[in-house]
PDB file of N, CA and C in Angstrom:
ATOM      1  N   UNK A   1      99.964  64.523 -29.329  1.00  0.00           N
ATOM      2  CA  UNK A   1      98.580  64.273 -29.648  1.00  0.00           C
ATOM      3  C   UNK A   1      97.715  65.377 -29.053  1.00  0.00           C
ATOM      4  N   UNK A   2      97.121  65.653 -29.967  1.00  0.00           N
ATOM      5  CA  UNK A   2      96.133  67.013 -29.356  1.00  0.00           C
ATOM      6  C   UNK A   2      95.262  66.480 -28.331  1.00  0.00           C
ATOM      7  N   UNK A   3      95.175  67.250 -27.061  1.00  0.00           N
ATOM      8  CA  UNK A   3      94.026  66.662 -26.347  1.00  0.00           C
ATOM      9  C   UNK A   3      92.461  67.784 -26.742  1.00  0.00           C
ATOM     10  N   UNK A   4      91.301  66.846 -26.358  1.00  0.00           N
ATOM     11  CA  UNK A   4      89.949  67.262 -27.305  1.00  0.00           C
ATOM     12  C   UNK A   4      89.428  67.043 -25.796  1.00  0.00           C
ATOM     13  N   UNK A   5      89.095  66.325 -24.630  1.00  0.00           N
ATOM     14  CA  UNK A   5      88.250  66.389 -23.761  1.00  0.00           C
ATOM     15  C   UNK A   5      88.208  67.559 -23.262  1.00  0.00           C
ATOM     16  N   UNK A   6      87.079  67.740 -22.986  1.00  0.00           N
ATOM     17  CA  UNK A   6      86.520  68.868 -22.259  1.00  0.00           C
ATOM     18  C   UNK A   6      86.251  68.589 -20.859  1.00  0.00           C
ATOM     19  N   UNK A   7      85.818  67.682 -20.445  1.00  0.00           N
ATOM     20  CA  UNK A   7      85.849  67.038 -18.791  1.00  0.00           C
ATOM     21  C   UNK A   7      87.275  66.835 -18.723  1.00  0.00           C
ATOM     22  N   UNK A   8      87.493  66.731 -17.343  1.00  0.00           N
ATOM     23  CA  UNK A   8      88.786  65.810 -16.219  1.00  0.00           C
ATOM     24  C   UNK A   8      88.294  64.526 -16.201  1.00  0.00           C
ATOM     25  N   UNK A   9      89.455  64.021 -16.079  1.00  0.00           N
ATOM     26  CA  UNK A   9      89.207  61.887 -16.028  1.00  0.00           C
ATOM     27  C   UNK A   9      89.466  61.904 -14.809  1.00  0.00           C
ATOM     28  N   UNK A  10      88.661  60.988 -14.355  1.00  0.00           N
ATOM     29  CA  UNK A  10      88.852  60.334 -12.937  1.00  0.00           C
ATOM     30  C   UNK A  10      89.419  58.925 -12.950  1.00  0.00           C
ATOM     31  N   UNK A  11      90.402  58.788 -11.825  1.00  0.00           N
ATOM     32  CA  UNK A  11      91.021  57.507 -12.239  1.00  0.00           C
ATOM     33  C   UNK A  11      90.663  56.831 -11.611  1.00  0.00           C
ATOM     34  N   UNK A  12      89.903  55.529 -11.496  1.00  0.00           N
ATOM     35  CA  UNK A  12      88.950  54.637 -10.848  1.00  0.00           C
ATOM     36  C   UNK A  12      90.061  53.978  -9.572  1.00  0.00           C
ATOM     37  N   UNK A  13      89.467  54.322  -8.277  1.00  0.00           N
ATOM     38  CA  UNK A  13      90.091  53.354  -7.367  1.00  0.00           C
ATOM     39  C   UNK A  13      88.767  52.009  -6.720  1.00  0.00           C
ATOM     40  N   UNK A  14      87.506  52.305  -7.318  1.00  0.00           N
ATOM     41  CA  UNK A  14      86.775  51.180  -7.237  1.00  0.00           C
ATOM     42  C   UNK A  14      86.607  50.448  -8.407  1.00  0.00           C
ATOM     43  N   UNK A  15      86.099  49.178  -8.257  1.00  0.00           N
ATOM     44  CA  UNK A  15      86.258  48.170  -9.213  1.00  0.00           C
ATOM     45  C   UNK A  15      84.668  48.747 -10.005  1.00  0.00           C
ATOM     46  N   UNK A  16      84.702  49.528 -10.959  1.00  0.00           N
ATOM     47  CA  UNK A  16      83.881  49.478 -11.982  1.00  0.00           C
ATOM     48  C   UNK A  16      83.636  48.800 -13.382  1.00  0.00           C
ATOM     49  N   UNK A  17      83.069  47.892 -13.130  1.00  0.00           N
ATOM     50  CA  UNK A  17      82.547  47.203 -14.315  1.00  0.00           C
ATOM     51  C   UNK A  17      81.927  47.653 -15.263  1.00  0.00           C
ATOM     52  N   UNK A  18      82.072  47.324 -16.301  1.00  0.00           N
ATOM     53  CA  UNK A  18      81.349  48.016 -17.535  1.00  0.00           C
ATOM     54  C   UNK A  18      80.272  46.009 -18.540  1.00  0.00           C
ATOM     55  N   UNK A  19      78.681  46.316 -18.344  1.00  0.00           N
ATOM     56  CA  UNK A  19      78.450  45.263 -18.944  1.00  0.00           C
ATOM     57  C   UNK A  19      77.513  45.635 -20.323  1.00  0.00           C
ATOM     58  N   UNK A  20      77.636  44.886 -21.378  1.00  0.00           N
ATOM     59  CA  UNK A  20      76.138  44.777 -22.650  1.00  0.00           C
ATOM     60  C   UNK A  20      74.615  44.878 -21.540  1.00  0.00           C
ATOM     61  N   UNK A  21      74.319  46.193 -22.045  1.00  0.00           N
ATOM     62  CA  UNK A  21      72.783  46.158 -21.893  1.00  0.00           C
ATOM     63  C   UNK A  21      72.316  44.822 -22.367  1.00  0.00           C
ATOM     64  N   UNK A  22      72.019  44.370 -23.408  1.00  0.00           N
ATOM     65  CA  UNK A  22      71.412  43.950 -24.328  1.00  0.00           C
ATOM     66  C   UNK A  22      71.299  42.066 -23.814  1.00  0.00           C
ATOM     67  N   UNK A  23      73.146  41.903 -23.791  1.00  0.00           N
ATOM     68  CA  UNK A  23      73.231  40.669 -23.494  1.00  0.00           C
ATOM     69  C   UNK A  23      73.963  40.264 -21.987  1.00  0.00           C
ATOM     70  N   UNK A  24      74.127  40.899 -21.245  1.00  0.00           N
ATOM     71  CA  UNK A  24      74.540  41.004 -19.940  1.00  0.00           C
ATOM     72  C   UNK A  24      76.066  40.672 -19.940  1.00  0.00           C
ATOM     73  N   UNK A  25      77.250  40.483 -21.142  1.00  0.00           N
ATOM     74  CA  UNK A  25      78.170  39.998 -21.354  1.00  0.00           C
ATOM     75  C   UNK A  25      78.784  41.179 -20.370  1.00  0.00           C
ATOM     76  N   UNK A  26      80.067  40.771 -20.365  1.00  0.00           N
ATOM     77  CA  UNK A  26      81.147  42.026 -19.370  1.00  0.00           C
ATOM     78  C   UNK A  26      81.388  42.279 -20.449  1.00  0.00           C
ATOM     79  N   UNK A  27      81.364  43.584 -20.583  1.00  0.00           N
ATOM     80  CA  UNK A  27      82.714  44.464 -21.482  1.00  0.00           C
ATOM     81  C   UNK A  27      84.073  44.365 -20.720  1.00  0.00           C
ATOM     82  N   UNK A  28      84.128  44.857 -19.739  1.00  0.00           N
ATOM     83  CA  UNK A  28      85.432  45.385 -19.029  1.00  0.00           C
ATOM     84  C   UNK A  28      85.087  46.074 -17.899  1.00  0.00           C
ATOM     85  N   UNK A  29      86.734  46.426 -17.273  1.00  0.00           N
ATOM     86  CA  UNK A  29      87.085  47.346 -16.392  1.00  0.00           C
ATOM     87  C   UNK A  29      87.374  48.903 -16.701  1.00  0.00           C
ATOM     88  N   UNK A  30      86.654  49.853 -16.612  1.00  0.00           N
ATOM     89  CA  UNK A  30      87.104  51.508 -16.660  1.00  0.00           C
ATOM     90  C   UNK A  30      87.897  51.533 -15.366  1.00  0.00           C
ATOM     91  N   UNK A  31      88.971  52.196 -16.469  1.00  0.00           N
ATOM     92  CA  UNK A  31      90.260  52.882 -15.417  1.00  0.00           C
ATOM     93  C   UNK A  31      90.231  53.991 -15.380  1.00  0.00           C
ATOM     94  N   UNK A  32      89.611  54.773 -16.240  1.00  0.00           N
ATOM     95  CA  UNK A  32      89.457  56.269 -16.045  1.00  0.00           C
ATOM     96  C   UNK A  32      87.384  56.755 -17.005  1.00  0.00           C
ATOM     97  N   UNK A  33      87.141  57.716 -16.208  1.00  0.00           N
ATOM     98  CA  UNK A  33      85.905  58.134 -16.273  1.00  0.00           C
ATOM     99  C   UNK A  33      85.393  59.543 -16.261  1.00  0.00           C
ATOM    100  N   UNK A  34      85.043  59.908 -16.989  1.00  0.00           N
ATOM    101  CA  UNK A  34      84.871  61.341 -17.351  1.00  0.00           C
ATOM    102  C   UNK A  34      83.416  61.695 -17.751  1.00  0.00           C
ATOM    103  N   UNK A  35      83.044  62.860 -17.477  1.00  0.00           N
ATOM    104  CA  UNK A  35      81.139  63.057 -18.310  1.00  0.00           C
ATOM    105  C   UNK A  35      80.582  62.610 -19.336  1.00  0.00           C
ATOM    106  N   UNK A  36      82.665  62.488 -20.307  1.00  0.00           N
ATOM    107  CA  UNK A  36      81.952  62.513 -21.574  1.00  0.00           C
ATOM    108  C   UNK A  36      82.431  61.007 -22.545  1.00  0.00           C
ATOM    109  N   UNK A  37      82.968  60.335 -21.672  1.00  0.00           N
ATOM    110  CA  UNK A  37      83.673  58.932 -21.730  1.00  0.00           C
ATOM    111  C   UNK A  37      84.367  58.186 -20.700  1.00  0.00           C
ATOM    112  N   UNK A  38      85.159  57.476 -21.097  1.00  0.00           N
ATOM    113  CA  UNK A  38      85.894  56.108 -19.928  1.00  0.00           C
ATOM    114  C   UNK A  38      86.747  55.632 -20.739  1.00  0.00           C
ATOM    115  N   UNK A  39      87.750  54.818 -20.570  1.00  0.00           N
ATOM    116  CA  UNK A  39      88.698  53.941 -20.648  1.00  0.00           C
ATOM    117  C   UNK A  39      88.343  52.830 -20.285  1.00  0.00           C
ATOM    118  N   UNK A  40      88.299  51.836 -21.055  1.00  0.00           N
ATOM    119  CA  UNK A  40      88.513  50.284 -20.705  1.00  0.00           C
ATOM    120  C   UNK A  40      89.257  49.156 -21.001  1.00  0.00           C
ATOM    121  N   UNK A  41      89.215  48.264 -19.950  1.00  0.00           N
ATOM    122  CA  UNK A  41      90.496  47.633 -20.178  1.00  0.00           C
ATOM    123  C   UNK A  41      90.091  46.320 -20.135  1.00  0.00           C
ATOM    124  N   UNK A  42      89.743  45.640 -21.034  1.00  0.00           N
ATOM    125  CA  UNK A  42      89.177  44.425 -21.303  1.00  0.00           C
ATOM    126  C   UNK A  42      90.083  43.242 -21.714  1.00  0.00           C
ATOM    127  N   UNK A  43      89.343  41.920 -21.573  1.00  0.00           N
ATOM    128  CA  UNK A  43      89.514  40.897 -22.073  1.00  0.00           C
ATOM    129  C   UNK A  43      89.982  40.583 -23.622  1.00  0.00           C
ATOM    130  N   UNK A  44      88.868  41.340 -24.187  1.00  0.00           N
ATOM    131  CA  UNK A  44      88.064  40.883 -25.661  1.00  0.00           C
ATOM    132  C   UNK A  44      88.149  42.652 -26.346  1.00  0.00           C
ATOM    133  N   UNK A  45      89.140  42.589 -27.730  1.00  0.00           N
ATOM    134  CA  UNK A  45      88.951  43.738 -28.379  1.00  0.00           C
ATOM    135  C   UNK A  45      87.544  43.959 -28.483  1.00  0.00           C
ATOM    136  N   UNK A  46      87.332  45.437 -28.784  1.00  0.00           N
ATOM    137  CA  UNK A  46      86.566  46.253 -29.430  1.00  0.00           C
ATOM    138  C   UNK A  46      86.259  46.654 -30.363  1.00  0.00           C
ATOM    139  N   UNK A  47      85.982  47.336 -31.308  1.00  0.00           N
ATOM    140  CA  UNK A  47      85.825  47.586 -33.020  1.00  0.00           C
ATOM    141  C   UNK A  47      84.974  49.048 -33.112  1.00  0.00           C
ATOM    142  N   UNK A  48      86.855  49.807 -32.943  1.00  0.00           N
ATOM    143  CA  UNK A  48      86.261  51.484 -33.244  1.00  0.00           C
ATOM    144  C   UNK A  48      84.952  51.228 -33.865  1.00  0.00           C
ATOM    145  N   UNK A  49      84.008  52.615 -33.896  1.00  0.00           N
ATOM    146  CA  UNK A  49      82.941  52.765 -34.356  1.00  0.00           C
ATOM    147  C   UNK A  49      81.467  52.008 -33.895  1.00  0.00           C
ATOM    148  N   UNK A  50      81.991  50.766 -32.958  1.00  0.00           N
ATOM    149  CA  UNK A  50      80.684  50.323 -32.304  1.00  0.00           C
ATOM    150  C   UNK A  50      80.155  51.304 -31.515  1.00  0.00           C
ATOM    151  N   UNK A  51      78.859  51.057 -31.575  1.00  0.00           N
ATOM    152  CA  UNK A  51      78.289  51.607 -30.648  1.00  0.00           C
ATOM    153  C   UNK A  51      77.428  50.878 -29.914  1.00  0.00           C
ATOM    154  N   UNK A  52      77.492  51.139 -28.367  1.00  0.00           N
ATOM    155  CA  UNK A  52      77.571  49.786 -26.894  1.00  0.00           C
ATOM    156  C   UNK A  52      75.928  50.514 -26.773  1.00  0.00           C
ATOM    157  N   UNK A  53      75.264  49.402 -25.748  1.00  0.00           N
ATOM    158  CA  UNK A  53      74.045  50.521 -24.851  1.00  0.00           C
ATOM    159  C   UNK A  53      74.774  49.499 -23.979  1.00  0.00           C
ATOM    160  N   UNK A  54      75.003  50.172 -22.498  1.00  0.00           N
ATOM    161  CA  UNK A  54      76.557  49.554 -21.343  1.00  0.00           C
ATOM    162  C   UNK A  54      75.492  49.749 -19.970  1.00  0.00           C
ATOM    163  N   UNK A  55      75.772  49.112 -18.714  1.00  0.00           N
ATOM    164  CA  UNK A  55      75.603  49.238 -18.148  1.00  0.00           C
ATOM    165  C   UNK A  55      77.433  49.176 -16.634  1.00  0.00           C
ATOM    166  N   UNK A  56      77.457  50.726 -16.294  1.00  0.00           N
ATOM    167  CA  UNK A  56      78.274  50.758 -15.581  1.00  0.00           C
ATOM    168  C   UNK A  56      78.123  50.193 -14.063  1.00  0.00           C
ATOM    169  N   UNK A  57      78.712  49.483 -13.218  1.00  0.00           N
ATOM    170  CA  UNK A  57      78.414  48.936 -12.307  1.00  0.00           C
ATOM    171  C   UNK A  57      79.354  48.819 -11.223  1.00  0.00           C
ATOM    172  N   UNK A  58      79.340  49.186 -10.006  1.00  0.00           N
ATOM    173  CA  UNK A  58      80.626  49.413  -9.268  1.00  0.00           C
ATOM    174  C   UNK A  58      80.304  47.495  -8.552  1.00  0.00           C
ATOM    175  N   UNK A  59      81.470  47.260  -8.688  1.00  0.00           N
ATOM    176  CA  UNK A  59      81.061  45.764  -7.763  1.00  0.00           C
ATOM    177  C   UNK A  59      82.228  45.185  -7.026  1.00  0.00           C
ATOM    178  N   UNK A  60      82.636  46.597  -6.450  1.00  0.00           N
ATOM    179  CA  UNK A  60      83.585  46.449  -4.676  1.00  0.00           C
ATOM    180  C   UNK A  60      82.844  47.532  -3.696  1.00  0.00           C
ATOM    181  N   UNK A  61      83.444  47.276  -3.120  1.00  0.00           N
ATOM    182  CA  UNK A  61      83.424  48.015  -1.458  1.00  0.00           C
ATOM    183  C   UNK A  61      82.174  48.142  -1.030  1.00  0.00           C
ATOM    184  N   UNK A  62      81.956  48.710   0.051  1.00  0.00           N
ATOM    185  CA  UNK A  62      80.594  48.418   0.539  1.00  0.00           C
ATOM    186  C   UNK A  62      79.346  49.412   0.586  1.00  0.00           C
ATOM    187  N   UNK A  63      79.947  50.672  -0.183  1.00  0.00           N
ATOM    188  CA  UNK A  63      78.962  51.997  -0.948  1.00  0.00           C
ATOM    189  C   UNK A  63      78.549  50.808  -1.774  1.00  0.00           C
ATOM    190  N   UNK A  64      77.170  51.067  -2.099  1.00  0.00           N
ATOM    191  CA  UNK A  64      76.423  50.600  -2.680  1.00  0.00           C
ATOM    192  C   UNK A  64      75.943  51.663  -4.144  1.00  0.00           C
ATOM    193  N   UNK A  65      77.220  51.996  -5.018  1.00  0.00           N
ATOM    194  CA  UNK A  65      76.537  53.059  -6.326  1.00  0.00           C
ATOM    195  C   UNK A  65      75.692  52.706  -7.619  1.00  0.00           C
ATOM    196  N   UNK A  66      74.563  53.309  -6.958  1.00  0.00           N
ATOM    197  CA  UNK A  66      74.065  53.206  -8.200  1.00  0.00           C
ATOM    198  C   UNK A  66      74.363  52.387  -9.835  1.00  0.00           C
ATOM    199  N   UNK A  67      73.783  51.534 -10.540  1.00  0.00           N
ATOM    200  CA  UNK A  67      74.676  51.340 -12.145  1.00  0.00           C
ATOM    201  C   UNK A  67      73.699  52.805 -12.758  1.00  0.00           C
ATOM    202  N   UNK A  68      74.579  52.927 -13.824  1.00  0.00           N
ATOM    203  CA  UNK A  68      74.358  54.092 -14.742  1.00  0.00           C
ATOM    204  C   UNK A  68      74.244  53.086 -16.300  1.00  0.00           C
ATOM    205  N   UNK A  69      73.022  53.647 -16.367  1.00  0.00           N
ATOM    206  CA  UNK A  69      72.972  52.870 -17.912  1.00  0.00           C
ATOM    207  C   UNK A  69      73.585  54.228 -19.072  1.00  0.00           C
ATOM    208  N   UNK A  70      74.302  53.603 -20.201  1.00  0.00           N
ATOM    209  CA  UNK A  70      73.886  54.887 -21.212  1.00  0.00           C
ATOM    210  C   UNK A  70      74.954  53.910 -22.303  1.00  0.00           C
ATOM    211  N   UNK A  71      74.357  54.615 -23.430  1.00  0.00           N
ATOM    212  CA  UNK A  71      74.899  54.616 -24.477  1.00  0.00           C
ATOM    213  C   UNK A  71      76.568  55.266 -25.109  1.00  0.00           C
ATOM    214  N   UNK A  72      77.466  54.235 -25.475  1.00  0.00           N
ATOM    215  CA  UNK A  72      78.704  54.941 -26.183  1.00  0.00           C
ATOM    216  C   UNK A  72      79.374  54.151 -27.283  1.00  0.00           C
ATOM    217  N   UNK A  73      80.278  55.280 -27.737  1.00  0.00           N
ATOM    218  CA  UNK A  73      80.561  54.961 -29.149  1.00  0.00           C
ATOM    219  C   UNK A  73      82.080  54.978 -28.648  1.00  0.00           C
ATOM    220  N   UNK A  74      82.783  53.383 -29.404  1.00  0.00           N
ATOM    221  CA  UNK A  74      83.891  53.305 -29.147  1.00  0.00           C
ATOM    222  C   UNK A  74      85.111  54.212 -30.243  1.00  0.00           C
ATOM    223  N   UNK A  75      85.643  54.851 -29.637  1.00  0.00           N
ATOM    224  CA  UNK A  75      86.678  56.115 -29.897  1.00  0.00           C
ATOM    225  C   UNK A  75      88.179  55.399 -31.072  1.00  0.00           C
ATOM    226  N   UNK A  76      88.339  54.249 -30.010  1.00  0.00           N
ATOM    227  CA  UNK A  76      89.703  53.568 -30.222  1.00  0.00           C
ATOM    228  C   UNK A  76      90.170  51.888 -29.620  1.00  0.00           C
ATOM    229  N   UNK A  77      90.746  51.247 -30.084  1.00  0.00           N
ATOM    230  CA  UNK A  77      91.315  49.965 -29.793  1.00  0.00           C
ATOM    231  C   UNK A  77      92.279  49.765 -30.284  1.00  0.00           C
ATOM    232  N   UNK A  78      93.298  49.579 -28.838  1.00  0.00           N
ATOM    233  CA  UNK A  78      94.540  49.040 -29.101  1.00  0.00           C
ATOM    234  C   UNK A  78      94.723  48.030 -28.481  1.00  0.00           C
ATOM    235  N   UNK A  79      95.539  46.693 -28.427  1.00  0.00           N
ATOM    236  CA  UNK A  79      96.162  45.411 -27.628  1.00  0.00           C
ATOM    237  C   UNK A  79      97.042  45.843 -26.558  1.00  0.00           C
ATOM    238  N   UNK A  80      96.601  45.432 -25.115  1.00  0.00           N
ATOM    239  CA  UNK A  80      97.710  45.017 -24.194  1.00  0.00           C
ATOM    240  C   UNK A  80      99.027  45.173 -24.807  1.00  0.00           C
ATOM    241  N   UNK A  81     100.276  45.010 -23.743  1.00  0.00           N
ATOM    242  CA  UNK A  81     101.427  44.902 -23.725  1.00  0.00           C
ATOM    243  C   UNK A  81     101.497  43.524 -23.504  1.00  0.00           C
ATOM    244  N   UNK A  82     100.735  42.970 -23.401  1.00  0.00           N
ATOM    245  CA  UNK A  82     100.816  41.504 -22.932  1.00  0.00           C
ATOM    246  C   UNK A  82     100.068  40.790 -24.012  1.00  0.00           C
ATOM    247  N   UNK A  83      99.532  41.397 -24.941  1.00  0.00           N
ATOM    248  CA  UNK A  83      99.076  40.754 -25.991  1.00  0.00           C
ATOM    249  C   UNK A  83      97.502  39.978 -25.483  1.00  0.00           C
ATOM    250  N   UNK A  84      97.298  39.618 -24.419  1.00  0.00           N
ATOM    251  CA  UNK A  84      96.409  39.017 -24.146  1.00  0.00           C
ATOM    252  C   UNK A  84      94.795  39.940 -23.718  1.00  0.00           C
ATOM    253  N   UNK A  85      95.239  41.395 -23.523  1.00  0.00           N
ATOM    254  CA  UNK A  85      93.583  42.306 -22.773  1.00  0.00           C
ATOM    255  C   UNK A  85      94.089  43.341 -23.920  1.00  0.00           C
ATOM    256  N   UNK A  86      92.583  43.984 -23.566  1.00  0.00           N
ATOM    257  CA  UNK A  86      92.774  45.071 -24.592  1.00  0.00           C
ATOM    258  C   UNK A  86      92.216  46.604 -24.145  1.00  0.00           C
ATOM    259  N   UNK A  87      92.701  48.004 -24.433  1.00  0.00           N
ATOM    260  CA  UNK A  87      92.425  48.871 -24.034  1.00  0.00           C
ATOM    261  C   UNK A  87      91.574  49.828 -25.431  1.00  0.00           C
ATOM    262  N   UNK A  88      90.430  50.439 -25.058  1.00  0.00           N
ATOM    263  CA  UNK A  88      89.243  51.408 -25.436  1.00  0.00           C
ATOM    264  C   UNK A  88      88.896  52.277 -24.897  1.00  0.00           C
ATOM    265  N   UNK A  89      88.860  53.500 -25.747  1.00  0.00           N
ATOM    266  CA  UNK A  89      88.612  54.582 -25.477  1.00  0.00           C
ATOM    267  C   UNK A  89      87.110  54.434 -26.184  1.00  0.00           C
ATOM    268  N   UNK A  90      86.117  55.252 -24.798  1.00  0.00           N
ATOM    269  CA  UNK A  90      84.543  55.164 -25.026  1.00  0.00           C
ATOM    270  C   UNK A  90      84.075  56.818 -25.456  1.00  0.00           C
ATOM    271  N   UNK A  91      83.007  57.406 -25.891  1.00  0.00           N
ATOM    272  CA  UNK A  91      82.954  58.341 -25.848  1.00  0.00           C
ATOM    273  C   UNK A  91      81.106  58.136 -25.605  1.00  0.00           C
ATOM    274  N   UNK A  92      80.919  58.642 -24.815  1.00  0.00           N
ATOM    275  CA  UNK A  92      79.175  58.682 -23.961  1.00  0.00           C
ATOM    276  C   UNK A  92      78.257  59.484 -24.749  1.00  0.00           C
ATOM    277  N   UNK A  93      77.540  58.622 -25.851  1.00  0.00           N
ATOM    278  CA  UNK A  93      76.722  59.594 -26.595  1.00  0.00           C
ATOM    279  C   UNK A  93      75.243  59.263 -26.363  1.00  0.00           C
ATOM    280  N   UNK A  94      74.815  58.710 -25.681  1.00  0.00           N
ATOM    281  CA  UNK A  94      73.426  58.678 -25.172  1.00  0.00           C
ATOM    282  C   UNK A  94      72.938  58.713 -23.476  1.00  0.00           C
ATOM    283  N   UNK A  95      72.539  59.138 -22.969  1.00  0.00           N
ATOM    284  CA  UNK A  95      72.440  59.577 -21.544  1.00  0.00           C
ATOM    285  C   UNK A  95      70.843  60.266 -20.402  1.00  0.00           C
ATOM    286  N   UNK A  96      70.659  59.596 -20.385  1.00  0.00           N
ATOM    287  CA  UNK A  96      69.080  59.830 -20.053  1.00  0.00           C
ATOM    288  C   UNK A  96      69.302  60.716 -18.741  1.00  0.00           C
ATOM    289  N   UNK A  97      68.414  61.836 -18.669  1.00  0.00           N
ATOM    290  CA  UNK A  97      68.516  63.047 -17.442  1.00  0.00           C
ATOM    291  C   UNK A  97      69.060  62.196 -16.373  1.00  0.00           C
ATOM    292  N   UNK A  98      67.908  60.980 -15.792  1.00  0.00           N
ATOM    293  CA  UNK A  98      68.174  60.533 -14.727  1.00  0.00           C
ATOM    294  C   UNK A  98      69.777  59.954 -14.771  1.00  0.00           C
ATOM    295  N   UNK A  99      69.830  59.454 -15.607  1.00  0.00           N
ATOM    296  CA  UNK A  99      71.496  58.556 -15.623  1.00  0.00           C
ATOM    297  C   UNK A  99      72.628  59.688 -15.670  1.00  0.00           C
ATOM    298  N   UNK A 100      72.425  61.122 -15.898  1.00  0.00           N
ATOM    299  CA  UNK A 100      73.009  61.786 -16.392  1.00  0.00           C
ATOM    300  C   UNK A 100      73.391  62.411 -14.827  1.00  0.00           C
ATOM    301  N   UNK A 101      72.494  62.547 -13.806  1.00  0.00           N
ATOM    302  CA  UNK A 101      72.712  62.566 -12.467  1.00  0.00           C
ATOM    303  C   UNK A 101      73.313  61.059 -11.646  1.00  0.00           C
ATOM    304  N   UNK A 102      73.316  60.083 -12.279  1.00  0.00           N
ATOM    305  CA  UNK A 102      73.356  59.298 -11.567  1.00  0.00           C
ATOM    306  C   UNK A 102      75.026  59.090 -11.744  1.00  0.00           C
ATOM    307  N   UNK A 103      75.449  59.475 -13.393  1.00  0.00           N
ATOM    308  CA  UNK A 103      76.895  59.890 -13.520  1.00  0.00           C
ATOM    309  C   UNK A 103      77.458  60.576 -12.699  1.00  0.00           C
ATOM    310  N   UNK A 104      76.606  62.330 -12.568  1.00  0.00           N
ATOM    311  CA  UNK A 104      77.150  62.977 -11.642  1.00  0.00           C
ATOM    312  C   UNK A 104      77.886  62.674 -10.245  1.00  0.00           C
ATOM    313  N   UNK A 105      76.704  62.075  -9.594  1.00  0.00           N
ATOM    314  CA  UNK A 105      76.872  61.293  -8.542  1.00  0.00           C
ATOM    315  C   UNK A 105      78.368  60.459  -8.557  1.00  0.00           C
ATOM    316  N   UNK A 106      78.435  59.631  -9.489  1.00  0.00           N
ATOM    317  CA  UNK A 106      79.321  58.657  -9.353  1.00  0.00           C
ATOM    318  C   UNK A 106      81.011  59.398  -9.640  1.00  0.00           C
ATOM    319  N   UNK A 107      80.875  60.155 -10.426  1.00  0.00           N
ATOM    320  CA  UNK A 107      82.028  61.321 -10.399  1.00  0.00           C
ATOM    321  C   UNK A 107      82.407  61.696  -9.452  1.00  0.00           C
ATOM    322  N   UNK A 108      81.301  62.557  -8.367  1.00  0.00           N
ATOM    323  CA  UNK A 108      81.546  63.077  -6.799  1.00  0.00           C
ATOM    324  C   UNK A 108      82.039  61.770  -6.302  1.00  0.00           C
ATOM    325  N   UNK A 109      81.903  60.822  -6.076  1.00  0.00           N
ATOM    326  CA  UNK A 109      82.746  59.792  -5.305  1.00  0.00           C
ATOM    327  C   UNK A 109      84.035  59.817  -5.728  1.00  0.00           C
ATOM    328  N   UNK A 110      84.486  59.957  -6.786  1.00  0.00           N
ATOM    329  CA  UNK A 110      86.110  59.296  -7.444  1.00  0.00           C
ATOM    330  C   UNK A 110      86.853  60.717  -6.959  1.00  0.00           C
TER     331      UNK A 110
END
């Protein structure tokens, strides 16, 4: 498979949550995080071609990071090995200056 990212993924060792702007629902857990997307590993499929407004949210340890709001468009959805969670590839297409540092930021930690 050709690889296309242009960033490095970071592989999450804090518990980052991913939730709906809109309706405060959880999306999921990102296992990996990059400038220009994330990986998630959810409950509840996804449906290539949505597009989320997400709020990222770290909710372990006792750094207190910032959430990063922004907009993304889901890449891909496939099912668990277990049939029961599901994994998505995000790709980050809306990003406001400030959030766009506040990413930064959260990168320098991982």
């Amino acid at each position: 498979m050709e690889e296309r990212r242009q960033h490095s993924r970071h592989g999450i060792e804090m518990q980052l949550e991913v939730f709906d702007l809109n309706s405060g629902q959880r999306l999921g857990r990102i296992v990996d995080l990059s400038a220009d997307g994330f990986m998630l590993f959810s409950d509840t499929p996804h449906s290539p071609d949505a597009v989320l407004q997400c709020r990222l949210v770290c909710t372990s340890g006792s750094d207190a990071v910032q959430e990063v709001r922004l907009g993304a468009d889901c890449l891909w959805s496939r099912p668990g090995a277990d049939g029961q969670h599901c994994w998505a590839g995000f790709h980050i297409i809306d990003l406001a200056e400030d959030q766009a540092k506040a990413l930064e930021s959260l990168l320098a930690r991982l």
